[in-house]
C-alpha atoms as a PDB file:
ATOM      1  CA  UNK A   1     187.479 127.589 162.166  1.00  0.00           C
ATOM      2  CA  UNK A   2     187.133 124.771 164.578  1.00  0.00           C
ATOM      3  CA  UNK A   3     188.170 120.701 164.398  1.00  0.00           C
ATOM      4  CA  UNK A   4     186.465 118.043 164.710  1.00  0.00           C
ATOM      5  CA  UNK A   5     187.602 114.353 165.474  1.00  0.00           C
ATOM      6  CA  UNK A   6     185.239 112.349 163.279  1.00  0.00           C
ATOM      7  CA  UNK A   7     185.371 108.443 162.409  1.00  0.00           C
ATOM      8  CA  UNK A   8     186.765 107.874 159.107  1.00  0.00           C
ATOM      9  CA  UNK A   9     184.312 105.796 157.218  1.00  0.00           C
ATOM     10  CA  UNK A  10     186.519 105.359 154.402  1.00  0.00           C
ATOM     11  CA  UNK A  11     187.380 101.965 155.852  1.00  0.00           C
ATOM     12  CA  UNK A  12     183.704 100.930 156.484  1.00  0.00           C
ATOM     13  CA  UNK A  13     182.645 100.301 153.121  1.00  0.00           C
ATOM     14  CA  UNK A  14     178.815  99.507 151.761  1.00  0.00           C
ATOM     15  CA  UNK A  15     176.864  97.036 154.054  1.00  0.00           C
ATOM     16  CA  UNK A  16     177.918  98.282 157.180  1.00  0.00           C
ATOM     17  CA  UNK A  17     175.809  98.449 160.037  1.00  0.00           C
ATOM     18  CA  UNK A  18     175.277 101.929 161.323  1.00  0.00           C
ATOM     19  CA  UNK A  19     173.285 104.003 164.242  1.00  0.00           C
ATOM     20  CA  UNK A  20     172.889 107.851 165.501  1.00  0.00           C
ATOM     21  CA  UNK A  21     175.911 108.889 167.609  1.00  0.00           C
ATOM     22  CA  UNK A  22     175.625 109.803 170.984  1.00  0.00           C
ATOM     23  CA  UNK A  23     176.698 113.185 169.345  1.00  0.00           C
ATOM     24  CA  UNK A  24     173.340 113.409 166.782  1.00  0.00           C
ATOM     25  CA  UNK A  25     171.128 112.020 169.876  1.00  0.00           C
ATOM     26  CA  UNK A  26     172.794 114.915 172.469  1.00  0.00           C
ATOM     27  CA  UNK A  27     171.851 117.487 169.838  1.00  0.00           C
ATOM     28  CA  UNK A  28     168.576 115.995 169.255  1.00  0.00           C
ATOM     29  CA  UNK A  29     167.218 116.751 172.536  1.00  0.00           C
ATOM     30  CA  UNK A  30     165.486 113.208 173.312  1.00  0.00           C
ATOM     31  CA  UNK A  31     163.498 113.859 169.906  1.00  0.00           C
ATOM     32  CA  UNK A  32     165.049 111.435 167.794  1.00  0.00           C
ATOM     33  CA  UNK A  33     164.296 108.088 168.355  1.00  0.00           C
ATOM     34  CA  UNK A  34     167.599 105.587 167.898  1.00  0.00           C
ATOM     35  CA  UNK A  35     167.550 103.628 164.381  1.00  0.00           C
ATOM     36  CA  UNK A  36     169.463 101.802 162.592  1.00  0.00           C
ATOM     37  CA  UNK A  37     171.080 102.221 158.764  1.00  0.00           C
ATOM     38  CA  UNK A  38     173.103 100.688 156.367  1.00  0.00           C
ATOM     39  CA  UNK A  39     176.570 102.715 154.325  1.00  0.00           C
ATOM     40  CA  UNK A  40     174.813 101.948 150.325  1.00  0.00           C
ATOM     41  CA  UNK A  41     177.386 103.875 149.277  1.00  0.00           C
ATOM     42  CA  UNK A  42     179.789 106.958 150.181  1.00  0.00           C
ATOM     43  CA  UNK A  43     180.751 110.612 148.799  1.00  0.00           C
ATOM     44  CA  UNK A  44     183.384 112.346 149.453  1.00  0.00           C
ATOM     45  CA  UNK A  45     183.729 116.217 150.331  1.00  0.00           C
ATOM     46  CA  UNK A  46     186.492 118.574 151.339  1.00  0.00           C
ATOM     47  CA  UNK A  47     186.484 120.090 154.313  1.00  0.00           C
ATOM     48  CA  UNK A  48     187.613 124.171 154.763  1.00  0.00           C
ATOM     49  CA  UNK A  49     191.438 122.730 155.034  1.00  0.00           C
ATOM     50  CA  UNK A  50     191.192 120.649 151.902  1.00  0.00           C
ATOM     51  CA  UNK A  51     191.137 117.901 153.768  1.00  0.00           C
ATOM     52  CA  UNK A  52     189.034 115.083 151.582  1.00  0.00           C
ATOM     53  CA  UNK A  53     186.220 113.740 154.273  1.00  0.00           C
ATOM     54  CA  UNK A  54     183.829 110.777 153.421  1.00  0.00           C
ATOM     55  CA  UNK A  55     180.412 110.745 154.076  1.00  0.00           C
ATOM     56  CA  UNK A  56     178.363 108.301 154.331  1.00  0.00           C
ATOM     57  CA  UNK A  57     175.262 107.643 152.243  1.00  0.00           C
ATOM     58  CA  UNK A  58     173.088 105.407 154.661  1.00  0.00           C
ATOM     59  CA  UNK A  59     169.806 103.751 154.220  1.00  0.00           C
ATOM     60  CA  UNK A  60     168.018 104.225 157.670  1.00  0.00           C
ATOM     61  CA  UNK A  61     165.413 101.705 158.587  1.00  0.00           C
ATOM     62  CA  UNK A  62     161.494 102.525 158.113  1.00  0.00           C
ATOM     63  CA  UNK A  63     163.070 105.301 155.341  1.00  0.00           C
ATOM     64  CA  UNK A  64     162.007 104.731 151.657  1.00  0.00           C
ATOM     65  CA  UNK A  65     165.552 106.761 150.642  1.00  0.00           C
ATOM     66  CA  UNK A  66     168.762 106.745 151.489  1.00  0.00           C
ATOM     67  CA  UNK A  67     170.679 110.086 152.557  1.00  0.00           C
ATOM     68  CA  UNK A  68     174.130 111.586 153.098  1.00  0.00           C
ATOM     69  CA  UNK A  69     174.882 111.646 156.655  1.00  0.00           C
ATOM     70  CA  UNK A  70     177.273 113.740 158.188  1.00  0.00           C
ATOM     71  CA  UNK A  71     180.602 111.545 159.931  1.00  0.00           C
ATOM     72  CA  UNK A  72     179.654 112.856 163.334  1.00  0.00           C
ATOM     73  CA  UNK A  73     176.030 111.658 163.268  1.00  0.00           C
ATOM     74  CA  UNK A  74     176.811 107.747 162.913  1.00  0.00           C
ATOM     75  CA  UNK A  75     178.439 105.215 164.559  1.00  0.00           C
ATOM     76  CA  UNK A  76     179.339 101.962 163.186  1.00  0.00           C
ATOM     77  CA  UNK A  77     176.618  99.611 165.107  1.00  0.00           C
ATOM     78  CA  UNK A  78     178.651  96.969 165.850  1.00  0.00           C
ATOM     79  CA  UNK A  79     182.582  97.339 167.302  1.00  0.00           C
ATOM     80  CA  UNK A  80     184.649  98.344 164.892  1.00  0.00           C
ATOM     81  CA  UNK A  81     187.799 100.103 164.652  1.00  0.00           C
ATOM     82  CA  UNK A  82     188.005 102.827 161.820  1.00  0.00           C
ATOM     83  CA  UNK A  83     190.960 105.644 162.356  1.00  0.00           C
ATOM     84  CA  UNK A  84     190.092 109.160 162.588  1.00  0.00           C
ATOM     85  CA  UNK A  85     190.318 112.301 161.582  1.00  0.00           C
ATOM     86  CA  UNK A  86     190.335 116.284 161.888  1.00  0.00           C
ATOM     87  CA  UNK A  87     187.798 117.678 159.753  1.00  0.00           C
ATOM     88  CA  UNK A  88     187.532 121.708 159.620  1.00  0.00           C
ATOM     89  CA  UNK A  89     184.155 123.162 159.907  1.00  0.00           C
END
């Protein structure tokens, strides 16, 4: 089992401004093409540890349906502070 740093979104709340991370665009390969989203809502997992994690559900732009994204794939869009933490994969 591995951890990951990850924002905490639990802070963010709905209407927040989000984008891919540099983490989601790395992985991508150059085939994903930068947009932006908005939190609608969140849900809330635990992680291997127990550890409660909150994802985000975010509305991405040109998308007719929101989706559950995973903590490391977003980044608030403007600068904002949220804490961290170690989620268990």
């Amino acid at each position: 089992m591995s951890a990951l740093k990850i924002l905490d979104f639990r802070d963010a709340g709905s209407g927040t401004l989000v984008k891919h991370s540099d983490h989601f665009l790395s992985q991508q390969a150059g085939n994903a093409t930068e947009k932006l989203g908005i939190i609608v809502a969140v849900e809330f997992y635990q992680d291997s540890a127990g550890t409660v994690i909150c994802w985000p559900r975010v509305h991405w732009e040109g998308a007719s349906t929101d989706c559950v994204c995973h903590p490391v794939n977003i980044k608030p869009a403007r600068e904002v502070e949220l804490p961290t933490i170690e989620m268990v994969e």
